[in-house]
Protein backbone atom coordinates (compact mmCIF):
# COMPACT_ATOMS: atom_id res chain seq x y z
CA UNK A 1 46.35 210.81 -24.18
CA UNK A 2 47.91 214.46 -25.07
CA UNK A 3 45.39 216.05 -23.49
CA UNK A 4 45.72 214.19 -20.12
CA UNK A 5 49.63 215.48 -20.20
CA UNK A 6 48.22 218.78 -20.94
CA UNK A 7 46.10 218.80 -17.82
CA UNK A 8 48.87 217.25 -15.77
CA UNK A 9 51.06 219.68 -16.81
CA UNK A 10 48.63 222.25 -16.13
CA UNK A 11 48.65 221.63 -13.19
CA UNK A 12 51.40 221.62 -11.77
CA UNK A 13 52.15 224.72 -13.02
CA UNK A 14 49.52 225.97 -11.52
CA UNK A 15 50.34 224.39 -8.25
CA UNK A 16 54.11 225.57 -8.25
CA UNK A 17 52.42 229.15 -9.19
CA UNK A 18 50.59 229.05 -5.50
CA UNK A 19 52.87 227.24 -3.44
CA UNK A 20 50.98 228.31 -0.20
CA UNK A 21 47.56 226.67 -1.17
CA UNK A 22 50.04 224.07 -2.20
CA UNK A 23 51.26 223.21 0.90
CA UNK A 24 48.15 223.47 3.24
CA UNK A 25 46.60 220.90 0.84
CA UNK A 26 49.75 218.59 1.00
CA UNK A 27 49.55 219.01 4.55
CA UNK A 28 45.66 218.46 4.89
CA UNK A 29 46.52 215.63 2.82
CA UNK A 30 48.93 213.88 5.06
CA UNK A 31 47.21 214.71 8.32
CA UNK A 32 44.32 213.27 6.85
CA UNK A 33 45.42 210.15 6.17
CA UNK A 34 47.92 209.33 8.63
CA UNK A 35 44.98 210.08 11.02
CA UNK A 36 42.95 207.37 9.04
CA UNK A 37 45.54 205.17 8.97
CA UNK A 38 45.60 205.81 13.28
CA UNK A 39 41.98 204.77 13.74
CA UNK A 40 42.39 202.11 10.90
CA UNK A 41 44.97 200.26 13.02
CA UNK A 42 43.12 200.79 16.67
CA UNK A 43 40.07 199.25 15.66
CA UNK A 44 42.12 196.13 13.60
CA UNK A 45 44.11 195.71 16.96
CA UNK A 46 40.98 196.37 19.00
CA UNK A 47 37.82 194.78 17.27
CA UNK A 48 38.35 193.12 14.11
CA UNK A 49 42.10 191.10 14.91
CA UNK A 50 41.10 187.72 16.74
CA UNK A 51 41.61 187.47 20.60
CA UNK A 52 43.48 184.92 23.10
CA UNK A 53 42.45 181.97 21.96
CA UNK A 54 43.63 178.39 19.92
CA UNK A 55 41.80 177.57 16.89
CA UNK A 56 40.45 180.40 16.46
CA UNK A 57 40.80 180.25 12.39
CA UNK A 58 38.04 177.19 12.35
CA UNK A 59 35.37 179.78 14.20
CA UNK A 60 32.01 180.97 12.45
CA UNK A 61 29.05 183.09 13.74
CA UNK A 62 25.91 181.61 12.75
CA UNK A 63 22.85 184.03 12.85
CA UNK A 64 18.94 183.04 11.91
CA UNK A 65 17.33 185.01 9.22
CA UNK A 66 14.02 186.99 10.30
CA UNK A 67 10.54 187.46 8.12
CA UNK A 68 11.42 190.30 7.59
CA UNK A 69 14.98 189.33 6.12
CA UNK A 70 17.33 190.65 8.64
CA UNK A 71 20.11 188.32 8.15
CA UNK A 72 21.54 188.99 11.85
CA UNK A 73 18.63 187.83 14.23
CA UNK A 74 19.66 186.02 17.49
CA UNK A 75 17.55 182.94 18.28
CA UNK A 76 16.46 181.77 21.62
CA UNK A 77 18.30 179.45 24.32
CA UNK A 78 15.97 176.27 23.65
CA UNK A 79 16.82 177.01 19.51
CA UNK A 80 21.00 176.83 20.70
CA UNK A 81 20.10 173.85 22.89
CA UNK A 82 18.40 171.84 19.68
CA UNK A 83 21.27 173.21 17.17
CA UNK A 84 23.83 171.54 19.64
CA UNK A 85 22.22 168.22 20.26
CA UNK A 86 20.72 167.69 16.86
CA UNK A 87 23.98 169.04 14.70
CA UNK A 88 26.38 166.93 12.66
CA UNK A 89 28.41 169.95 11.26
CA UNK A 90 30.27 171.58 13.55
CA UNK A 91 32.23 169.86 16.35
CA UNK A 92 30.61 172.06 19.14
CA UNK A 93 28.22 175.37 18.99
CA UNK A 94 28.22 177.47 21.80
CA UNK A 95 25.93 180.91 22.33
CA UNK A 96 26.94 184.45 23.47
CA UNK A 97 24.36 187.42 23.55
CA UNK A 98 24.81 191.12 24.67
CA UNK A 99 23.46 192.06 27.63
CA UNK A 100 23.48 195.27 30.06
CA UNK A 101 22.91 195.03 33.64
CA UNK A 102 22.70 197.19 36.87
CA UNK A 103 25.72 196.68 39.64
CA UNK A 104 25.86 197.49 42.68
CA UNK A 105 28.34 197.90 45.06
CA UNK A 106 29.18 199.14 48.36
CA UNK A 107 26.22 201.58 47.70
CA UNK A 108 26.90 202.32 44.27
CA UNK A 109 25.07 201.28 41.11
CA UNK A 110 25.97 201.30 37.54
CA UNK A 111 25.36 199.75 34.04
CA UNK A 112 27.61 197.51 32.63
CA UNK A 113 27.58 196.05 29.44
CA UNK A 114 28.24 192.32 29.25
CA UNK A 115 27.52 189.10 27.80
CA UNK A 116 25.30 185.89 28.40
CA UNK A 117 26.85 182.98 27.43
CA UNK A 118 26.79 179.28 27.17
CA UNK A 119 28.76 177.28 29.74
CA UNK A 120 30.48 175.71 27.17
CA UNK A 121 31.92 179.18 25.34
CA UNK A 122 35.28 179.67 26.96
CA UNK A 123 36.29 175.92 26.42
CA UNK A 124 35.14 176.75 22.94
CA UNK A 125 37.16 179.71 22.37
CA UNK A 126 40.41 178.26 24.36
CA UNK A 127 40.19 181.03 27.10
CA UNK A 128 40.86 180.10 30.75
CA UNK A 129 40.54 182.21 34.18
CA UNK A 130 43.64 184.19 35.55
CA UNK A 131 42.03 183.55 39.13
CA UNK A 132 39.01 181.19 39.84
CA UNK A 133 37.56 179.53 37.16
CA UNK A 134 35.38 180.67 33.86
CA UNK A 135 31.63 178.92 33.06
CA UNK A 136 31.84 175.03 32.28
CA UNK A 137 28.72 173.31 30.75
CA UNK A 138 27.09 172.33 34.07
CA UNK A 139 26.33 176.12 34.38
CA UNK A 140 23.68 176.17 32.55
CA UNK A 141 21.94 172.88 33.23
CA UNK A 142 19.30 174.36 36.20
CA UNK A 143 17.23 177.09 35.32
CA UNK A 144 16.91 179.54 37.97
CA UNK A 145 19.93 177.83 39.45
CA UNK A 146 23.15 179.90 41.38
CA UNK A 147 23.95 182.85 39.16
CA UNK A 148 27.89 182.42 37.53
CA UNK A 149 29.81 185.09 36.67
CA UNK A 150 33.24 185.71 34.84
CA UNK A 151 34.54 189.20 35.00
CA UNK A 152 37.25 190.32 32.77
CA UNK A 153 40.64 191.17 34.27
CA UNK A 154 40.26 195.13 33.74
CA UNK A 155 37.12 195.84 35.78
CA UNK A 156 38.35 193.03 38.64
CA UNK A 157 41.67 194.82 39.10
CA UNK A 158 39.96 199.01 38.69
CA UNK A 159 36.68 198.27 40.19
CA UNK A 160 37.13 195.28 42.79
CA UNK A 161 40.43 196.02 44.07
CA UNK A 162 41.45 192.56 42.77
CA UNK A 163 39.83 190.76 45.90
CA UNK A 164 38.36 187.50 45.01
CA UNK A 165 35.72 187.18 47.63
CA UNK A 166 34.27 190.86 47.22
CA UNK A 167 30.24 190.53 46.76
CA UNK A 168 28.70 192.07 44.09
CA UNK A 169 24.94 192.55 43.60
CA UNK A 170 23.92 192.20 39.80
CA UNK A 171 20.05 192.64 39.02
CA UNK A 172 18.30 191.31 41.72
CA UNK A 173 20.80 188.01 41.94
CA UNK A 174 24.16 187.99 43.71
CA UNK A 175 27.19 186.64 42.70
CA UNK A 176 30.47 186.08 44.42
C-alpha cells in the first residue's frame, strides 16, 4: 500500500513539474469525453430510446437461428403467417424487414431505404397516420394485390411538398 502512495505522489509531482503537458492532457481528457458523452446521448435519443408508441415495455424481437448459428436470421412471410395463427404466447406477432427501393418522381429517381411490414404492425406498435391512414391487416391478404404505402412525416413534408394526392412510382408498382 506504501508504494502505491509513493507512485501517486510521484506523480503528481511530476505532473505539477510540467504543467504544460499537464494541461493539454487534462484538456484532451475532457474534450474526449464530453465528445463521447455527445454521441452517447444522440444515438440513446436516436436509436436505442423507444419511439411513439403505448405498450411499448411488453415488445420483443424474435429472430430464427440459422445452420450455421447466426442467432439474427429473418424468416420468410408464410413462417410469420404460421407463428401468428398457430401461437399461444404472445397476444399478437407482427413482421417488419428492411428493404431499399428505387423512387421516382417527376423524372427523378433515387434509393430509399424502408421497411416491409405486416398490416397489422402499426396497430401493434400504437402508431397512427398524421394524414390518411397507416397499413391495417387486410393489406396483406392478396398477393400481388394494390401496393400500400406509409411514408414517414419527414420525407412527405421535404420531398412531396406535403400534397396527399402526389403519385409516386416505387419499383415497377405505383402508389398514391
Amino acid at each position: 500500500m506504501t508504494d502505491l502512495v509513493r507512485d501517486l505522489e510521484y506523480g503528481v509531482r511530476m505532473l505539477w513539474k510540467s504543467k504544460g503537458f499537464t494541461l493539454v492532457a487534462v484538456l484532451s481528457l475532457a474534450l474526449g469525453i464530453g465528445f463521447n458523452t455527445t454521441i452517447f446521448s444522440a444515438v440513446d435519443a436516436l436509436l436505442l430510446r423507444p419511439k411513439a408508441g403505448t405498450g411499448l415495455e411488453s415488445l420483443v424481437d424474435v429472430y430464427l437461428s440459422d445452420s450455421s448459428g447466426y442467432p439474427y436470421s429473418s424468416s420468410s412471410y408464410p413462417d410469420f403467417r404460421d407463428y401468428r395463427d398457430r401461437t399461444e404466447v404472445f397476444a399478437d406477432i407482427g413482421c417488419y424487414q428492411s428493404a431499399i427501393v428505387r423512387a421516382q418522381s417527376d423524372g427523378t429517381s433515387e434509393y430509399l431505404i424502408g421497411e416491409i411490414v405486416s398490416g397489422n404492425l402499426f396497430r401493434l406498435l400504437g402508431v397512427s397516420a398524421l394524414v390518411g391512414r397507416t397499413l391495417e391487416p387486410g393489406d396483406d391478404l392478396s398477393p400481388g394485390g394494390h401496393p400500400v404505402m406509409v411514408l414517414s412525416e419527414k420525407f412527405w413534408r421535404s420531398r412531396l411538398g406535403e400534397t396527399a394526392a402526389h403519385r409516386v412510382s416505387i419499383a415497377g408498382g405505383s402508389a398514391l
